[in-house]
C-alpha atoms as a PDB file:
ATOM      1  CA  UNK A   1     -56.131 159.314-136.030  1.00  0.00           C
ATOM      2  CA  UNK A   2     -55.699 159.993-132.710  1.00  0.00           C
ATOM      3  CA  UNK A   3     -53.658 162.863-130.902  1.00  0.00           C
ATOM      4  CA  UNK A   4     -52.153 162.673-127.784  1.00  0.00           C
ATOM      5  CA  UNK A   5     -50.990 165.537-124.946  1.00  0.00           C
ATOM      6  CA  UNK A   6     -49.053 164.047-122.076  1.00  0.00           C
ATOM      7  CA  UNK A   7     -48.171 165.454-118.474  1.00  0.00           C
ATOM      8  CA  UNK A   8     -46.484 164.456-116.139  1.00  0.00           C
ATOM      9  CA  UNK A   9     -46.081 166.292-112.396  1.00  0.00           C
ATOM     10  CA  UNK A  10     -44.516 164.956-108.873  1.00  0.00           C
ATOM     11  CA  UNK A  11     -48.562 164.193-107.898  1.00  0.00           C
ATOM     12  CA  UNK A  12     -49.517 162.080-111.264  1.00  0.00           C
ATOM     13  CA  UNK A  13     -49.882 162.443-114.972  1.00  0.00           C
ATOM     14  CA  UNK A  14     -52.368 163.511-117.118  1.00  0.00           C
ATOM     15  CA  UNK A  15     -52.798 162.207-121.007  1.00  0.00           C
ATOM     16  CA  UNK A  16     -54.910 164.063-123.001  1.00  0.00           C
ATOM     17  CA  UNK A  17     -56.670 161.992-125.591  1.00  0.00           C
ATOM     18  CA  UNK A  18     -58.785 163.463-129.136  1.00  0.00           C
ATOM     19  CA  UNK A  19     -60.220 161.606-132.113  1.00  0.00           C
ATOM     20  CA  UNK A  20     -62.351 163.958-135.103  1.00  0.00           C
ATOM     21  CA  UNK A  21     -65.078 163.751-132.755  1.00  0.00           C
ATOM     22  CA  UNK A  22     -64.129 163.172-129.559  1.00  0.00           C
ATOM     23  CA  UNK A  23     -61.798 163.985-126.757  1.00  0.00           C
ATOM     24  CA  UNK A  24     -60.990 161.695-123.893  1.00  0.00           C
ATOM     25  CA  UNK A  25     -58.678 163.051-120.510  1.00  0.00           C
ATOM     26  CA  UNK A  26     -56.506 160.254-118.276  1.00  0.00           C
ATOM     27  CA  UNK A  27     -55.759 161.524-115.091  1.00  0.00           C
ATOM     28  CA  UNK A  28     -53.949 158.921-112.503  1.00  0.00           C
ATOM     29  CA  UNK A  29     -53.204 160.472-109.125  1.00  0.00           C
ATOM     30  CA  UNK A  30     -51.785 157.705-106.739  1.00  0.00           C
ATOM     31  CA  UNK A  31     -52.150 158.970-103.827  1.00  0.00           C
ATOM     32  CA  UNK A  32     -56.071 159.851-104.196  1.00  0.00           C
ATOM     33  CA  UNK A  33     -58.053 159.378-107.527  1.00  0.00           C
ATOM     34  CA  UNK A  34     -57.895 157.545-110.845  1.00  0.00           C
ATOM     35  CA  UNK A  35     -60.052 158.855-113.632  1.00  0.00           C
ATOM     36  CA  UNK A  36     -61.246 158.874-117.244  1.00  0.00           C
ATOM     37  CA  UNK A  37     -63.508 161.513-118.815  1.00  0.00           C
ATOM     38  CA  UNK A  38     -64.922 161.482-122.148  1.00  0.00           C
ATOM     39  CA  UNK A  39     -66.657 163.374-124.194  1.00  0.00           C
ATOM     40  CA  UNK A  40     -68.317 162.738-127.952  1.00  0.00           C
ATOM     41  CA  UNK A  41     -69.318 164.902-130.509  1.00  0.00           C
ATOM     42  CA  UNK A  42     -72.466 164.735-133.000  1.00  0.00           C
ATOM     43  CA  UNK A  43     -70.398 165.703-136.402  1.00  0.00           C
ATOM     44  CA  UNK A  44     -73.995 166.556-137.728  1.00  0.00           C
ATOM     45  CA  UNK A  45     -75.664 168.729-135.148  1.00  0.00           C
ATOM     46  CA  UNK A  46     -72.500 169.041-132.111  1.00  0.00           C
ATOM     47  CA  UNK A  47     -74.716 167.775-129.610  1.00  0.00           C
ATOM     48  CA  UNK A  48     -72.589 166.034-127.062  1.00  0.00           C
ATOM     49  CA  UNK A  49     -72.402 163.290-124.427  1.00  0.00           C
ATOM     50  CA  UNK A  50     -69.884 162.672-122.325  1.00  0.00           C
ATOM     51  CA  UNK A  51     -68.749 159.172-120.221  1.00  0.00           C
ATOM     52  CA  UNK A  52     -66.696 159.360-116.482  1.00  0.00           C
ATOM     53  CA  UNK A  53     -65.085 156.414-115.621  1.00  0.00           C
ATOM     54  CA  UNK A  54     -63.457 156.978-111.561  1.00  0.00           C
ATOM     55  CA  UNK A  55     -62.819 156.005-108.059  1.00  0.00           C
ATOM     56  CA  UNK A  56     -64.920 158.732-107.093  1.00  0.00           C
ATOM     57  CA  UNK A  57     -63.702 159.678-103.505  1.00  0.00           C
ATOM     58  CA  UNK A  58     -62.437 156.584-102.091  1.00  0.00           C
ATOM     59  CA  UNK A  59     -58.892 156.318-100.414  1.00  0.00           C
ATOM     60  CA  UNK A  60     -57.107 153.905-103.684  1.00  0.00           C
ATOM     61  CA  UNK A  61     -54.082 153.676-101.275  1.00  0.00           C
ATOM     62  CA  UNK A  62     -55.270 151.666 -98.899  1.00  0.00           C
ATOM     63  CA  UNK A  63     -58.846 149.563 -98.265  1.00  0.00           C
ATOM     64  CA  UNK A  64     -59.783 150.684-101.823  1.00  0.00           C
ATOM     65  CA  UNK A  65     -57.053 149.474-103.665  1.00  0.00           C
ATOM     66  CA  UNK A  66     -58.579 146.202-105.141  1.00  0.00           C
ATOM     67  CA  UNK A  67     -61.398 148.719-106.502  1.00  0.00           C
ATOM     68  CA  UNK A  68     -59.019 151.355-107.772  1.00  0.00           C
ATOM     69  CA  UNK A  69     -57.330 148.470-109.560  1.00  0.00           C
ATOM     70  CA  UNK A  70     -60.916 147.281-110.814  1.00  0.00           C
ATOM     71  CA  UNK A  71     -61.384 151.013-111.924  1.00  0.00           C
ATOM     72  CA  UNK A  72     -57.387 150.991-114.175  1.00  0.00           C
ATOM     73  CA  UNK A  73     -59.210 148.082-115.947  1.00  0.00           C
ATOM     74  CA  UNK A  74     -62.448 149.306-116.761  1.00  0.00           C
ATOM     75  CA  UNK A  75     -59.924 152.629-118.258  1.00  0.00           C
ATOM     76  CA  UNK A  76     -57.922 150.676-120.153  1.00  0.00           C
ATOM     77  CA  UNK A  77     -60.712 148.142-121.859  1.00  0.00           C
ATOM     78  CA  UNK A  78     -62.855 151.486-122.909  1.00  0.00           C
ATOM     79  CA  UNK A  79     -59.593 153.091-124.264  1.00  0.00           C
ATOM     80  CA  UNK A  80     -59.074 149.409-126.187  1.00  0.00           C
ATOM     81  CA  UNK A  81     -62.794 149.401-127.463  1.00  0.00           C
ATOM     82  CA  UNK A  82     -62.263 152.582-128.571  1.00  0.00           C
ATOM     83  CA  UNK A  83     -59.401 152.557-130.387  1.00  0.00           C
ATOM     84  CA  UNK A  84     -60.669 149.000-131.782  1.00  0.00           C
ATOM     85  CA  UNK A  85     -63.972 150.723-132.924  1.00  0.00           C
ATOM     86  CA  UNK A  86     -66.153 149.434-130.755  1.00  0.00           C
ATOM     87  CA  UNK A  87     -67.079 152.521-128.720  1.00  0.00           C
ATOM     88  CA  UNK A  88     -69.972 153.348-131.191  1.00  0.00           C
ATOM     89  CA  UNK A  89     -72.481 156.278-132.092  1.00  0.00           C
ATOM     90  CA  UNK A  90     -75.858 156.427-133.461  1.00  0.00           C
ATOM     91  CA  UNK A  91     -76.342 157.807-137.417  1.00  0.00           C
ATOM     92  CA  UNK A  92     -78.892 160.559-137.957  1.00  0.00           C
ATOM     93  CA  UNK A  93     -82.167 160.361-135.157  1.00  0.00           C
ATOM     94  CA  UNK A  94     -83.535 163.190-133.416  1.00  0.00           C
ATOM     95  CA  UNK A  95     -80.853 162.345-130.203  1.00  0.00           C
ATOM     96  CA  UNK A  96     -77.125 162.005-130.181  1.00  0.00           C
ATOM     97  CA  UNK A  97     -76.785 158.398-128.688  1.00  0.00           C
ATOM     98  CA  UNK A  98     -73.744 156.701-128.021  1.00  0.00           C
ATOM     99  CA  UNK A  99     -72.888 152.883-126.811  1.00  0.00           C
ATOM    100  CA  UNK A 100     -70.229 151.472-124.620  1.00  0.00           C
ATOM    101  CA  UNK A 101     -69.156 148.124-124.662  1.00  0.00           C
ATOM    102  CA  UNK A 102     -70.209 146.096-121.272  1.00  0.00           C
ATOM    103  CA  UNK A 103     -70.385 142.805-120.596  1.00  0.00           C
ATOM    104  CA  UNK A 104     -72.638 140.986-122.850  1.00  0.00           C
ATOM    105  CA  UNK A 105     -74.322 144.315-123.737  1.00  0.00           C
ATOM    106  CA  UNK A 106     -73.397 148.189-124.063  1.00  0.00           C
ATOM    107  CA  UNK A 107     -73.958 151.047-121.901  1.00  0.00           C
ATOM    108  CA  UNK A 108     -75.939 153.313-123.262  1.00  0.00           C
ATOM    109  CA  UNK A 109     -75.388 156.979-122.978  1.00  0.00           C
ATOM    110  CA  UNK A 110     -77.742 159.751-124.242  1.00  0.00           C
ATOM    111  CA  UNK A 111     -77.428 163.382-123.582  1.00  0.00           C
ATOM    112  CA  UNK A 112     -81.089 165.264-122.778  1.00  0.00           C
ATOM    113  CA  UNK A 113     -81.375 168.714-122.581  1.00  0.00           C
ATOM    114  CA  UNK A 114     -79.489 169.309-119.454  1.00  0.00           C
ATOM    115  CA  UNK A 115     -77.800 165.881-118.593  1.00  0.00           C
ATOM    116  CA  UNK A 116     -75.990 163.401-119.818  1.00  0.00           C
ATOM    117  CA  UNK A 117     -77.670 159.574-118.576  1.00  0.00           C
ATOM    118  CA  UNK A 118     -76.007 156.578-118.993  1.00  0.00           C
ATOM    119  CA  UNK A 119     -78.082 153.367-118.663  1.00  0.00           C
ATOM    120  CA  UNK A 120     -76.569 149.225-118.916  1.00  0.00           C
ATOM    121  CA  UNK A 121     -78.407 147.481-121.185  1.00  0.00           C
ATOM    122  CA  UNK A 122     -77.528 143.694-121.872  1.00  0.00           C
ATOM    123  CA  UNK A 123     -77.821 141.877-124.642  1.00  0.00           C
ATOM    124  CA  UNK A 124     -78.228 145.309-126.727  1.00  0.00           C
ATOM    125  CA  UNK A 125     -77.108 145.076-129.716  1.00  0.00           C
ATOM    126  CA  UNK A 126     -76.333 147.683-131.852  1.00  0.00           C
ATOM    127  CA  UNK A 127     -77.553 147.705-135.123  1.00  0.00           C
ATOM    128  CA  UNK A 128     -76.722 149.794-138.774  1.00  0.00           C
ATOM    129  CA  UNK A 129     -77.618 153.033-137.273  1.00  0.00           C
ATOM    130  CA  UNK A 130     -74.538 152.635-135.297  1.00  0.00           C
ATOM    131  CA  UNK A 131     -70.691 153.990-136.508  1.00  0.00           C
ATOM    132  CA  UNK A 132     -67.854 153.712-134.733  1.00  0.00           C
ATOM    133  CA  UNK A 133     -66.679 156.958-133.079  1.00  0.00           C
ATOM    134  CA  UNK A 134     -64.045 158.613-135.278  1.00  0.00           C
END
């Protein structure tokens, strides 16, 4: 089950996103910056790693648009995958690991003791270690 915070200002809107174990923020600005950030949660030991999805600091109103609009997509096929159960995370282990649908593959994100590190691995496939995130 999902809940959902919404707002919405003369600059943008904002959605605020949370699952039993996770919490996910929208944040569309048109006039500079498009972004998704997202964060999981171990349910057996809290460790957590998170996932950005952005246009970073390009201009999206103008020579960047075609990228900002590449960016809205890769948003709203993670927000799909997730609510489809395909955003996944690994059972029991010594890390908190947890994959993202891409491509033919998943990204695979990991949190170490000071960063979180994503890393595209295709063909992965995940196996029965793997849940969905709830």
């Amino acid at each position: 089950m999902w809940s959902l915070v919404t707002g919405v200002s003369d600059d943008g809107a904002n959605w605020q996103l949370a699952g039993s174990t996770w919490e996910a923020q929208v944040v569309v600005e048109p006039r500079r910056w498009i972004g998704l950030a997202f964060e999981a949660r171990d349910p057996a030991t809290g460790r957590k790693a998170s996932y950005d999805i952005d246009t970073d600091l390009y201009d999206i109103r103008d020579a960047y648009r075609d990228f900002a609009e590449a960016i809205e997509d890769d948003i709203i096929a993670f927000l799909g995958d997730l609510r489809d159960g395909r955003v996944l995370r690994k059972v029991g282990g010594s890390g908190f690991v947890v994959l993202v649908p891409a491509g033919d593959g998943f990204t695979r994100i990991t949190k170490g003791w000071v960063l979180t590190t994503s890393e595209r691995s295709e063909g992965l496939r995940a196996g029965e270690e793997y849940v969905p995130i709830g």
